[in-house]
C-alpha atoms as a PDB file:
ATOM      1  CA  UNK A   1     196.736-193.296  31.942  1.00  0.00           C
ATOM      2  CA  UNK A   2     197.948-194.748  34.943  1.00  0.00           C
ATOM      3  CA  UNK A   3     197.601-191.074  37.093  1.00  0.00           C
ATOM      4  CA  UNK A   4     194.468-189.757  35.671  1.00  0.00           C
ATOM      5  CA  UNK A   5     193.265-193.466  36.823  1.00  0.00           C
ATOM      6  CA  UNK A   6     194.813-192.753  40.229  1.00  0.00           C
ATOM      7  CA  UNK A   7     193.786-189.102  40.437  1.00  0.00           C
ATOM      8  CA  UNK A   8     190.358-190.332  39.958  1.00  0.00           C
ATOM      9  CA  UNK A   9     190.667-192.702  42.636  1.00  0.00           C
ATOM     10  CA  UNK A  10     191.706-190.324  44.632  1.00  0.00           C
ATOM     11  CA  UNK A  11     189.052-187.716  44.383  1.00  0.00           C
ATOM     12  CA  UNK A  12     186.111-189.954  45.104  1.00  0.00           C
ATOM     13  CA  UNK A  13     187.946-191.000  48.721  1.00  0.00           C
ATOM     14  CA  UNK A  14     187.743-187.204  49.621  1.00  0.00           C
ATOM     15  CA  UNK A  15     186.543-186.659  53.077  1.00  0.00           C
ATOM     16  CA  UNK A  16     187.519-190.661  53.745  1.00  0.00           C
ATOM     17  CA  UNK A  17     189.947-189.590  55.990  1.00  0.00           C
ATOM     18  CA  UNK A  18     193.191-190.296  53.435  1.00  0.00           C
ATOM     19  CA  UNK A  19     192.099-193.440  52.611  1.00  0.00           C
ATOM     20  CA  UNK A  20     191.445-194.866  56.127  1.00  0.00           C
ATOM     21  CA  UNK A  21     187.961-195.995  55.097  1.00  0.00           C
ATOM     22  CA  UNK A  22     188.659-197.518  51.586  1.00  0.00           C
ATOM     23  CA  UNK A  23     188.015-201.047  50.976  1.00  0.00           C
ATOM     24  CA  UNK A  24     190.095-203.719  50.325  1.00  0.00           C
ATOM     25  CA  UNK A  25     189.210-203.638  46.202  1.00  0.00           C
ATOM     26  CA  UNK A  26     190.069-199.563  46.407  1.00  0.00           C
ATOM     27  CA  UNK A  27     193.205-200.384  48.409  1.00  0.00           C
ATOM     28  CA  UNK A  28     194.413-202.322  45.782  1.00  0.00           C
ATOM     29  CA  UNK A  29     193.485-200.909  42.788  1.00  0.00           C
ATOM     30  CA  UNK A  30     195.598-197.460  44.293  1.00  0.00           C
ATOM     31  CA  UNK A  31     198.575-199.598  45.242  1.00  0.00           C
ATOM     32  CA  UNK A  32     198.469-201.099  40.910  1.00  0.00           C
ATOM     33  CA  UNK A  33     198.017-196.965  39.865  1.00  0.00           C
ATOM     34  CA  UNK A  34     200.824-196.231  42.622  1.00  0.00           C
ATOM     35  CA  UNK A  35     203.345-198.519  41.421  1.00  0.00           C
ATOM     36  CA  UNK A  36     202.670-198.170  37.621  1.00  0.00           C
ATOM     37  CA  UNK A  37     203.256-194.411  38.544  1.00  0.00           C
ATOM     38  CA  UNK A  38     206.479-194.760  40.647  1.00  0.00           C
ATOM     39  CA  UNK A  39     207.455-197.129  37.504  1.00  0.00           C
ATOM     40  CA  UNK A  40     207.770-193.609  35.243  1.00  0.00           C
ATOM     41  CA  UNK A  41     209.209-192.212  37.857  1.00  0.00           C
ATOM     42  CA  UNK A  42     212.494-194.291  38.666  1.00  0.00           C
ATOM     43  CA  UNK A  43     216.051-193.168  38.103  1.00  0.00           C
ATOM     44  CA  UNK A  44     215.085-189.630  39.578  1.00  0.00           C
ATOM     45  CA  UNK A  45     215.698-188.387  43.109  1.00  0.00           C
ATOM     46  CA  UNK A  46     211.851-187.391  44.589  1.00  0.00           C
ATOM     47  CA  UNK A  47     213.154-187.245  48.215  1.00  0.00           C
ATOM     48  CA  UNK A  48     216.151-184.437  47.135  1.00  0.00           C
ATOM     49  CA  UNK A  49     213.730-182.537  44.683  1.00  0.00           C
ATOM     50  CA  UNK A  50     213.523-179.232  45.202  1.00  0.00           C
ATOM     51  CA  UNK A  51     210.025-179.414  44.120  1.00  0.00           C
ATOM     52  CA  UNK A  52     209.769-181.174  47.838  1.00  0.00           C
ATOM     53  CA  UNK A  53     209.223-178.009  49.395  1.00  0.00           C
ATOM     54  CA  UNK A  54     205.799-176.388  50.422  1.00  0.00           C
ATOM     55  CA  UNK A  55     202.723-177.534  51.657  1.00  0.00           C
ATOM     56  CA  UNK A  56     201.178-181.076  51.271  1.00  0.00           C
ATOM     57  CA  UNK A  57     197.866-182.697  51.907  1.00  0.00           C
ATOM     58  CA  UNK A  58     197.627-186.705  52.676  1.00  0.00           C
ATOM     59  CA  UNK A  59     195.518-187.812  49.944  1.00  0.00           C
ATOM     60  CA  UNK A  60     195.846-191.443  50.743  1.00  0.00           C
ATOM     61  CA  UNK A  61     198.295-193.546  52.704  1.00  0.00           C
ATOM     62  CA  UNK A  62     198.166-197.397  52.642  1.00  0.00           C
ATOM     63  CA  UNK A  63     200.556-197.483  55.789  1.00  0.00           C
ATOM     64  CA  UNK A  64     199.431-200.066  58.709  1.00  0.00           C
ATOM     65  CA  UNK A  65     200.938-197.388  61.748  1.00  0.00           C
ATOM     66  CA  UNK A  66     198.323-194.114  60.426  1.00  0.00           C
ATOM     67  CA  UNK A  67     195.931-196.698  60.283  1.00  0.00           C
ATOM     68  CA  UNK A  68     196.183-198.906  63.451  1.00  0.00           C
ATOM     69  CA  UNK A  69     197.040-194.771  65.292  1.00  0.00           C
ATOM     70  CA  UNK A  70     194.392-193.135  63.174  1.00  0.00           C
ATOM     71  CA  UNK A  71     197.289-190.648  62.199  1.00  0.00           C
ATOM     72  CA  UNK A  72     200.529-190.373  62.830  1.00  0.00           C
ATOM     73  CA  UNK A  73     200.885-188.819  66.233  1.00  0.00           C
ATOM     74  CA  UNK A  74     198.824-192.159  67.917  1.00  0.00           C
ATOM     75  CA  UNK A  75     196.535-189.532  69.720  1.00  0.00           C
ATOM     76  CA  UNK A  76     193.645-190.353  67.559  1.00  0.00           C
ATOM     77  CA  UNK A  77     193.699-194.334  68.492  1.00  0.00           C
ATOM     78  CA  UNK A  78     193.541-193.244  71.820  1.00  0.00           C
ATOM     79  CA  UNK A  79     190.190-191.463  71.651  1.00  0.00           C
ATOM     80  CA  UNK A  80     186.946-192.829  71.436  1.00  0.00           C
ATOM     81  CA  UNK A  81     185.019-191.895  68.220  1.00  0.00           C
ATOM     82  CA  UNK A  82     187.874-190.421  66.712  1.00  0.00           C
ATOM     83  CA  UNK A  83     187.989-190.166  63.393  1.00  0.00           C
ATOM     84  CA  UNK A  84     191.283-189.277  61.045  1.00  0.00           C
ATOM     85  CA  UNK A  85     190.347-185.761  58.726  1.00  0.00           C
ATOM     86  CA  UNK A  86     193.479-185.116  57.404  1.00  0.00           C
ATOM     87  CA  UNK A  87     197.451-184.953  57.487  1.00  0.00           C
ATOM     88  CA  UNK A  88     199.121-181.785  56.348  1.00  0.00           C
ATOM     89  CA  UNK A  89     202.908-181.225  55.940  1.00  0.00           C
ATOM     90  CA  UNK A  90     204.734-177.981  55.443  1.00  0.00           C
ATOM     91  CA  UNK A  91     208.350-178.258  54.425  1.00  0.00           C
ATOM     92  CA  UNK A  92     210.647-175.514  54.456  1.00  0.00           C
ATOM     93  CA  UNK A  93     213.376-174.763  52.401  1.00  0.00           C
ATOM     94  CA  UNK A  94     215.500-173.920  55.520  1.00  0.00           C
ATOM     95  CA  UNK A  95     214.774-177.874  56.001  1.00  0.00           C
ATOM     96  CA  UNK A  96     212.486-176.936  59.252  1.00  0.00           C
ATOM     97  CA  UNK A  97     209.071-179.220  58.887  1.00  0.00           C
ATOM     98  CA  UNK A  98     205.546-179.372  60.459  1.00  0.00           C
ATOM     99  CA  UNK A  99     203.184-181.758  60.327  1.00  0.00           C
ATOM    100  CA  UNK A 100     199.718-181.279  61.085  1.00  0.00           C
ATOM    101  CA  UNK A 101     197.323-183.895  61.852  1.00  0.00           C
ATOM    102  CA  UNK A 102     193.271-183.349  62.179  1.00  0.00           C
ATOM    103  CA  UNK A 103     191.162-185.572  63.519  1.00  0.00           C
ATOM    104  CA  UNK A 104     187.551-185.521  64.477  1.00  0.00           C
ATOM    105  CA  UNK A 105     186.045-186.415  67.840  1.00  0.00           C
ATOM    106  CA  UNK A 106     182.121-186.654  68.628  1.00  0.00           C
ATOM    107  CA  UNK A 107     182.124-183.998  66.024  1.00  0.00           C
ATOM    108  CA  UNK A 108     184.871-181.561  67.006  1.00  0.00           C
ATOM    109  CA  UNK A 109     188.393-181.115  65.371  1.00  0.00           C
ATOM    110  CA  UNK A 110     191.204-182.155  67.226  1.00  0.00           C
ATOM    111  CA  UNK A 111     194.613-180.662  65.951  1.00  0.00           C
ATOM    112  CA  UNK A 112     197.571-181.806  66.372  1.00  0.00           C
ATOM    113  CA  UNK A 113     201.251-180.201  65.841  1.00  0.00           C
ATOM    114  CA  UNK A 114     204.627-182.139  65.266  1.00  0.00           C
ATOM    115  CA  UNK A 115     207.663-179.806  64.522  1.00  0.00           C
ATOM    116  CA  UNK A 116     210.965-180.259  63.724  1.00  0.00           C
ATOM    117  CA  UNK A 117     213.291-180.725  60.915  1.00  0.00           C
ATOM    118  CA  UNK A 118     213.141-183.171  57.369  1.00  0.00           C
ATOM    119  CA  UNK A 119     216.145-184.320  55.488  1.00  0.00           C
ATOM    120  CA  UNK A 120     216.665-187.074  52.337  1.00  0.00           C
ATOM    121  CA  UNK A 121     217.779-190.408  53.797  1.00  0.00           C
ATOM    122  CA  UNK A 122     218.633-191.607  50.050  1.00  0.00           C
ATOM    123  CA  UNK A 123     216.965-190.798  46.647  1.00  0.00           C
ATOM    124  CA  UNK A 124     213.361-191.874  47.362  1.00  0.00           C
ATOM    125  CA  UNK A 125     213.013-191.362  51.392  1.00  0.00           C
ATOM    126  CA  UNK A 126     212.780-188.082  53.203  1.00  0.00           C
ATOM    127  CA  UNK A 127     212.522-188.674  57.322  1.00  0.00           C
ATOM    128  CA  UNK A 128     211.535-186.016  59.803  1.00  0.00           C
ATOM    129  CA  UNK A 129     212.840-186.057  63.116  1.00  0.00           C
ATOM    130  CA  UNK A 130     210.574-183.901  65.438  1.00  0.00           C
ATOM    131  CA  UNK A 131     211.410-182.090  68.686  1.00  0.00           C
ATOM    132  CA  UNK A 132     208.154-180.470  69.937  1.00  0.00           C
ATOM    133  CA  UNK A 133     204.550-181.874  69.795  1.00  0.00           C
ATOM    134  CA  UNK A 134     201.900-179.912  70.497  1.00  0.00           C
ATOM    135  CA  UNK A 135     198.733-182.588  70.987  1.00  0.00           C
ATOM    136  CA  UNK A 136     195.662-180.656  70.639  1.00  0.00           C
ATOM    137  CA  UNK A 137     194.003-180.076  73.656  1.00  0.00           C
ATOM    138  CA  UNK A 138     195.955-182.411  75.703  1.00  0.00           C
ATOM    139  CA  UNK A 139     199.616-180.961  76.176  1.00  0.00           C
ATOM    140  CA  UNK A 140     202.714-179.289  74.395  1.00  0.00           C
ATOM    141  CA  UNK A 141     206.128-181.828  74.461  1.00  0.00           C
ATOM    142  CA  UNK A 142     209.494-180.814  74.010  1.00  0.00           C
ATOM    143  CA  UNK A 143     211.143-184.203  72.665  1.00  0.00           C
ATOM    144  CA  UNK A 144     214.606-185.141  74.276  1.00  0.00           C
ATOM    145  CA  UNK A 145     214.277-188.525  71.623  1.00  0.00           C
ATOM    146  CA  UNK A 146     214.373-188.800  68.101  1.00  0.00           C
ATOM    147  CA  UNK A 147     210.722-189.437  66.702  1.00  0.00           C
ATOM    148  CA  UNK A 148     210.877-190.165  63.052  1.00  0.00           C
ATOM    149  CA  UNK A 149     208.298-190.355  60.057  1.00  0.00           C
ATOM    150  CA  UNK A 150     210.009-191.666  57.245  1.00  0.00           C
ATOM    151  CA  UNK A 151     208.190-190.915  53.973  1.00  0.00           C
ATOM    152  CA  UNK A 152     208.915-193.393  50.712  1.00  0.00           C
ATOM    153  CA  UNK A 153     208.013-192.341  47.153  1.00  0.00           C
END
């Protein structure tokens, strides 16, 4: 009951920008679906699945730093009008990762690339540490630093 209540959810915030513009009710009434999910869930390992691999689309994120950067490279918080569309990751079995993040400005989509690499950091947290950023428009980065997105289940 608890996912078909949170797939619904989920499917009227299309085209909200992964949740960015849900209210506080719709906030929580993902994070009780969410937790009654991850609930059925514990004991396995979702961050060493191989099911892991392939491409994912942001439905929603509750996470303060995508919604304080509109996204996750920050670029988006920086522009005027910008608006987040959505957050695409493509993991590799070879553990390489990309993350692509679309935003919209005045109208116009703004992409931006992070690559690098993704690895479990225990049973229920992958992190990806990226070494090049390609920011839309803007400039390509080689990164000398770790940058790291930690994902939780």
């Amino acid at each position: 009951e608890s996912v078909m209540r949170l797939m619904d959810l989920l499917r009227g915030m299309e085209g909200e920008g992964c949740g960015l513009e849900s209210g506080e009710e719709e906030t929580e009434e993902v994070a009780e679906c969410v937790a009654a999910v991850e609930g059925q869930a514990r004991g396995r390992a979702p961050a060493r699945s191989p099911l892991l691999v392939g491409t994912w689309d942001l439905a929603y994120t509750n996470s303060k730093a995508v919604r304080r950067n509109k996204g996750v490279t920050g670029v988006g918080a920086l522009l005027p009008f910008a608006k987040l569309v959505g957050i695409r990751q493509v993991l590799e079995e070879d553990g390489s990762a990309k993350t692509v993040e679309i935003l919209s400005v005045a109208g116009r989509p703004v992409t931006n690339v992070l690559s690098g690499k993704f690895a479990a950091r225990n049973d229920t947290v992958f992190e990806q540490t990226y070494e090049s950023a390609d920011l839309g428009p803007f400039r390509s980065l080689k990164n000398t630093s770790k940058a790291v997105l930690a994902v939780t289940f």
